[in-house]
N, C-alpha and C. Protein backbone atom coordinates (compact mmCIF):
# COMPACT_ATOMS: atom_id res chain seq x y z
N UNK A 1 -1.32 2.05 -3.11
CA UNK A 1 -1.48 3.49 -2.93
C UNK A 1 -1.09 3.92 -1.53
N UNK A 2 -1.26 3.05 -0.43
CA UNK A 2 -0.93 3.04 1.08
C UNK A 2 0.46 4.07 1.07
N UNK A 3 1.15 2.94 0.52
CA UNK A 3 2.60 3.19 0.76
C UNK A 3 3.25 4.38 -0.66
N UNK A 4 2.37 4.52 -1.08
CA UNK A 4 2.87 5.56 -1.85
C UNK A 4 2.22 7.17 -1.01
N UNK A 5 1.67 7.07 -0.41
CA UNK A 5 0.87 8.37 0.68
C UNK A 5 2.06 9.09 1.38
N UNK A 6 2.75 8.46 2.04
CA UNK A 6 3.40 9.21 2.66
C UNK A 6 4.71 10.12 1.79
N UNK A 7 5.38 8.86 0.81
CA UNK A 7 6.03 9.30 -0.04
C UNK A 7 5.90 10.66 -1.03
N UNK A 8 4.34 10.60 -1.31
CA UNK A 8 3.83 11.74 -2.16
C UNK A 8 3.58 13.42 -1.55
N UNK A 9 3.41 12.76 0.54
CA UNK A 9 3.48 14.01 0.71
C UNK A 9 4.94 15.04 1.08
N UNK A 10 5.28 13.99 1.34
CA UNK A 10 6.99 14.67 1.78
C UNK A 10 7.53 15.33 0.17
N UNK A 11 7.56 14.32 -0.57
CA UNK A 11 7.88 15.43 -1.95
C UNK A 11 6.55 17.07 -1.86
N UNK A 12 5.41 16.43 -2.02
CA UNK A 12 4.84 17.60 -2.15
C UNK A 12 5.30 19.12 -1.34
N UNK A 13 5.50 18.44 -0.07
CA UNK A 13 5.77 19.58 1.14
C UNK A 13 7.30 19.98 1.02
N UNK A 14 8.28 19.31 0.45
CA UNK A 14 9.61 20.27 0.09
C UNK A 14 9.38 21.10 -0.74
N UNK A 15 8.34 21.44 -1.24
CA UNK A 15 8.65 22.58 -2.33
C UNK A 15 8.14 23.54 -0.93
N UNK A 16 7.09 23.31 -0.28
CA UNK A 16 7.41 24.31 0.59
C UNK A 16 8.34 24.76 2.16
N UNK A 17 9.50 24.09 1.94
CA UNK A 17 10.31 24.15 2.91
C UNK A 17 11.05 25.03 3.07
N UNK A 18 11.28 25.46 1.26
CA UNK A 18 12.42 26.88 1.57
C UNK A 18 11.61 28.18 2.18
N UNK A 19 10.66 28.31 2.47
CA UNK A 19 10.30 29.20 3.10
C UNK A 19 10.48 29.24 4.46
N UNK A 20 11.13 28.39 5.71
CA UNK A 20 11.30 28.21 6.71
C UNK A 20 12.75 28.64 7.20
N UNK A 21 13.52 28.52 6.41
CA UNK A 21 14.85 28.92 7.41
C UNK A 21 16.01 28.00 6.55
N UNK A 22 17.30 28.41 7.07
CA UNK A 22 18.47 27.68 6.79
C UNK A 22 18.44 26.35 7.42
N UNK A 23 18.93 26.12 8.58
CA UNK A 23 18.85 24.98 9.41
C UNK A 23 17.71 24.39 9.16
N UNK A 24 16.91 24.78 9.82
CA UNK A 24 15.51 23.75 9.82
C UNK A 24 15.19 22.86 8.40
N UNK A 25 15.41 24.50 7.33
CA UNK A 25 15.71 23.26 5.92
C UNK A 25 16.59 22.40 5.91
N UNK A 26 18.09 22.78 6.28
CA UNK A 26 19.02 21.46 5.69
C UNK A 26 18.64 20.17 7.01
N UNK A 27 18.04 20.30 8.00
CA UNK A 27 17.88 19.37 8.42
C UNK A 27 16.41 18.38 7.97
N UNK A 28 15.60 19.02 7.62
CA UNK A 28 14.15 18.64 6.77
C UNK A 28 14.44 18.05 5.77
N UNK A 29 15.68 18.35 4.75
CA UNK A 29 15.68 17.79 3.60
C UNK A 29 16.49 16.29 3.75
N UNK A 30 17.32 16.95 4.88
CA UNK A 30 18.64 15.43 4.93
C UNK A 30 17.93 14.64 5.57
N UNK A 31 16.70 14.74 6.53
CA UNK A 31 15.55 13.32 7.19
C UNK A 31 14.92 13.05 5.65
N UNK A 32 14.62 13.75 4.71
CA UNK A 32 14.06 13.58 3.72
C UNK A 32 14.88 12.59 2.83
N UNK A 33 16.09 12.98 2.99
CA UNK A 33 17.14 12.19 1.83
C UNK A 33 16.92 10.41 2.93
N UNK A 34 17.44 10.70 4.29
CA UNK A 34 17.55 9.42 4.78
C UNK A 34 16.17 8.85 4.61
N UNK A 35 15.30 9.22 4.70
CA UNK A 35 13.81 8.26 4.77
C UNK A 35 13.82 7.60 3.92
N UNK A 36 14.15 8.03 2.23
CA UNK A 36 14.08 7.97 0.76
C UNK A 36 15.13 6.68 1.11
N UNK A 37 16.24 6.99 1.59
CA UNK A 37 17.19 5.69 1.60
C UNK A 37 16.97 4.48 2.52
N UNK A 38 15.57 4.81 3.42
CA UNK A 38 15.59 3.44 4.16
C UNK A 38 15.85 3.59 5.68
N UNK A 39 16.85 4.93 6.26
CA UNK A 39 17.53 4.94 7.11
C UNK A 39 15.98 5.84 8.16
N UNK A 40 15.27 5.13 9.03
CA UNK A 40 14.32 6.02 9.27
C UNK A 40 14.59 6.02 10.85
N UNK A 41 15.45 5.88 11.07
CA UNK A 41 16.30 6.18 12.45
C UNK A 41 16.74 7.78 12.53
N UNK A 42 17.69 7.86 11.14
CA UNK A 42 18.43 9.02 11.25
C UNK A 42 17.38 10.08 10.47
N UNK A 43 16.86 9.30 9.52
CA UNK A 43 15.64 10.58 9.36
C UNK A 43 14.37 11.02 10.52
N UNK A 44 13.98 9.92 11.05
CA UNK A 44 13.55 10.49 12.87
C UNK A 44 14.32 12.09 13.14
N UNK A 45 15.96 11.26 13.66
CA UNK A 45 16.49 12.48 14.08
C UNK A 45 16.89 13.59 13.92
N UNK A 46 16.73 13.79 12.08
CA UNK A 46 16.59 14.91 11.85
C UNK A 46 15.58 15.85 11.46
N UNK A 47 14.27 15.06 11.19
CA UNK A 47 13.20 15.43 11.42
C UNK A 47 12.52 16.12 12.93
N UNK A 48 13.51 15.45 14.09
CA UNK A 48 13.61 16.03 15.49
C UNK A 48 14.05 17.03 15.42
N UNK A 49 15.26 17.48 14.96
CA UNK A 49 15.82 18.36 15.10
C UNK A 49 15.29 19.57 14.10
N UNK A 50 14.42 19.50 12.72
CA UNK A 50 14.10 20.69 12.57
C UNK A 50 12.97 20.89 13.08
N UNK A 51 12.47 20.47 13.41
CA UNK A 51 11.04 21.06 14.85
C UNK A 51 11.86 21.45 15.93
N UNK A 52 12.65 20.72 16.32
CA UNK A 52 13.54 21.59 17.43
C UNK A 52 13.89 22.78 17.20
N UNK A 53 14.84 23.02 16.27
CA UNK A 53 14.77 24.85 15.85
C UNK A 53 13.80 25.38 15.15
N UNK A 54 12.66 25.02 15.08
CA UNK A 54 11.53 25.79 14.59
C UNK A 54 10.21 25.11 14.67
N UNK A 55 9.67 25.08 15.80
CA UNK A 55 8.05 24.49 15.87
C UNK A 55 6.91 24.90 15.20
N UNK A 56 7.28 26.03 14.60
CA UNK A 56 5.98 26.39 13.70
C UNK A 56 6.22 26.96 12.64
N UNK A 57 6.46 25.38 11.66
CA UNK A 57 6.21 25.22 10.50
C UNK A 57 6.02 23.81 10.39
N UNK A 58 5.49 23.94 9.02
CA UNK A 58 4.11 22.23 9.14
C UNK A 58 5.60 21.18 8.28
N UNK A 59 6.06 21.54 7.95
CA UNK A 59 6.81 20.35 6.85
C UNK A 59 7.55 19.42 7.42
N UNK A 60 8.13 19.68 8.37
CA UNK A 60 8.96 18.57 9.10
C UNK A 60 7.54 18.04 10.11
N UNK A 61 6.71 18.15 10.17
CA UNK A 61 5.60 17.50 10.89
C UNK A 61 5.12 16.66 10.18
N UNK A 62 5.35 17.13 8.63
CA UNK A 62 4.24 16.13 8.16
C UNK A 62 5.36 14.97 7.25
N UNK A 63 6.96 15.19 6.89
CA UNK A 63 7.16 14.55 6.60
C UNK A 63 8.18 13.58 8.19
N UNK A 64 7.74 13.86 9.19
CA UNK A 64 8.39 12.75 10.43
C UNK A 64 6.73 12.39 10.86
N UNK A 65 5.72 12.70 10.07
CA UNK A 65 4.74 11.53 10.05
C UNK A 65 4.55 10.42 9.36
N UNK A 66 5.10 11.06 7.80
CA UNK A 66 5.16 10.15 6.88
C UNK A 66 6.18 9.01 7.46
N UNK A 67 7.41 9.44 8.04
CA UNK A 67 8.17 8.20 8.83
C UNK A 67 7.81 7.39 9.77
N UNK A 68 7.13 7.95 10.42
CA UNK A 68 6.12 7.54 11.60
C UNK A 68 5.48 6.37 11.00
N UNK A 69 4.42 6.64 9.41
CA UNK A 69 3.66 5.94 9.38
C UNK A 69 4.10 4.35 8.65
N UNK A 70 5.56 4.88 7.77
CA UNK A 70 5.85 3.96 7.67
C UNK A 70 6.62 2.91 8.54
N UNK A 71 7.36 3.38 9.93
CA UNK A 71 7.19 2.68 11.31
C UNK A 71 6.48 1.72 11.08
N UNK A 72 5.28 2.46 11.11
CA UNK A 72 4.19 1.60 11.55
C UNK A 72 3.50 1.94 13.22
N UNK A 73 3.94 3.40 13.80
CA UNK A 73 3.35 3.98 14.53
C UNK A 73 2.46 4.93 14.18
N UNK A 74 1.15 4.75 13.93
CA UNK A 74 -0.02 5.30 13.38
C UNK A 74 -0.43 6.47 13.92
N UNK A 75 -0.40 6.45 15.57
CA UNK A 75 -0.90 7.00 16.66
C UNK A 75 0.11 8.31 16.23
N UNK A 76 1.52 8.08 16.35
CA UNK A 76 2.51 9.10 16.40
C UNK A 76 2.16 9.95 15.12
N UNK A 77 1.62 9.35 13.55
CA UNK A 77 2.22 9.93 12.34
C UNK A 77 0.80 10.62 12.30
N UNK A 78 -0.55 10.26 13.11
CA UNK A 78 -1.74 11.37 12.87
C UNK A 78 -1.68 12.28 13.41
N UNK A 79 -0.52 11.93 14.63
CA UNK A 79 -0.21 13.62 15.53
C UNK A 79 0.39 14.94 15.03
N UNK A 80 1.57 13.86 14.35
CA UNK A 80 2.60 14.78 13.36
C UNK A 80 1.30 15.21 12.16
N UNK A 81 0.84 15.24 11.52
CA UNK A 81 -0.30 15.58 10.71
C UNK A 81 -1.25 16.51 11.06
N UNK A 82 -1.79 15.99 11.92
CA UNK A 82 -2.38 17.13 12.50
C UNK A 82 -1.85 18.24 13.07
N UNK A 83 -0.98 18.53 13.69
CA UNK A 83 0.17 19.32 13.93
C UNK A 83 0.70 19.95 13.02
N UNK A 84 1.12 19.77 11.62
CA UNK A 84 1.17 20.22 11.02
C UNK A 84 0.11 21.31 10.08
N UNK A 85 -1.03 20.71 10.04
CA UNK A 85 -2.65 20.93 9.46
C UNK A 85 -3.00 22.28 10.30
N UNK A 86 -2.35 21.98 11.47
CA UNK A 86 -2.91 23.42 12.69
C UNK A 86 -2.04 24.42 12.71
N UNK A 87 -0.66 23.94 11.83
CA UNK A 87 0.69 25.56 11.37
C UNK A 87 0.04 25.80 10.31
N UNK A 88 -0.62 24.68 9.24
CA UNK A 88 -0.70 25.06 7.76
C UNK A 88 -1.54 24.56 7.41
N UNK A 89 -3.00 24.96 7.72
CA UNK A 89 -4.30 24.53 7.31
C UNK A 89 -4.44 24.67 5.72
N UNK A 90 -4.46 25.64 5.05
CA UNK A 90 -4.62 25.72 3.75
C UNK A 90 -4.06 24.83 2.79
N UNK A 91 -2.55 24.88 3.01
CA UNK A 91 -1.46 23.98 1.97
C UNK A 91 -1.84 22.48 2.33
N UNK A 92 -1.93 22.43 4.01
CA UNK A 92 -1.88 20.86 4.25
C UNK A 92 -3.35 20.45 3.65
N UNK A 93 -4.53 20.78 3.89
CA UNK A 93 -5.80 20.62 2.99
C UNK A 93 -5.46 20.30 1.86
N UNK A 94 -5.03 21.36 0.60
CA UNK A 94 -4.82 21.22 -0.56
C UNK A 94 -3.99 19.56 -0.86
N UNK A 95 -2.75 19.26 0.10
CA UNK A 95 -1.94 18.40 -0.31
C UNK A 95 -3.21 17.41 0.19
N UNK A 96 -3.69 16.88 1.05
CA UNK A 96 -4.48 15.69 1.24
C UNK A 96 -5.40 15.80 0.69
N UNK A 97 -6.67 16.66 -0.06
CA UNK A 97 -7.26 16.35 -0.86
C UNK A 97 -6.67 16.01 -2.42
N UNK A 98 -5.30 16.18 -2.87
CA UNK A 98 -5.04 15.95 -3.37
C UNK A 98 -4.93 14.66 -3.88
N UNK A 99 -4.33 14.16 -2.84
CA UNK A 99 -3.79 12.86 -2.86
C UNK A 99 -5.36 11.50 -2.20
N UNK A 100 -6.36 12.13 -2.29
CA UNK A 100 -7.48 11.24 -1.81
C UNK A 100 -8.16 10.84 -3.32
């Protein structure tokens, strides 16, 4: 179930991505496509880059935690989480009680 956590929330949280923007989406989704493929270098960097053009929105926080956590940098992926939880208290609640 570990390793299915992070996976479950990044799907969950693209449905709410199109509400954020052009860019910030196509870069949220393509860290999304690379994570899915393994590549968690280039999904890092594009997960960087849509917080770079837009810091407040929770989805690229919570899915460059989910990368984080599968790293295996723990410290980094509760930041990204919480960070996200503090743009989007309601949705991010709903998705983690979900998944508990």
């Amino acid at each position: 179930m570990k390793r299915q956590l992070p996976f479950v929330l990044i799907v969950l949280l693209l449905i709410e991505v199109s509400a954020f923007g052009g860019d910030t989406n196509d870069y949220n989704e393509s860290g999304y496509t690379k994570f899915v493929e393994g590549d968690l270098n280039g999904a890092q960097a594009d997960f960087n880059k849509a917080i770079e053009l837009n810091p407040n929105v929770a989805p690229p926080y919570f899915n460059r935690g989910a990368m984080k956590y599968r790293k295996g940098d723990l410290d980094g992926a509760i930041a990204d989480n919480a960070k996200a939880i503090e743009l989007k208290p309601s949705k991010s609640n709903q998705a983690s009680k979900s998944l508990v």
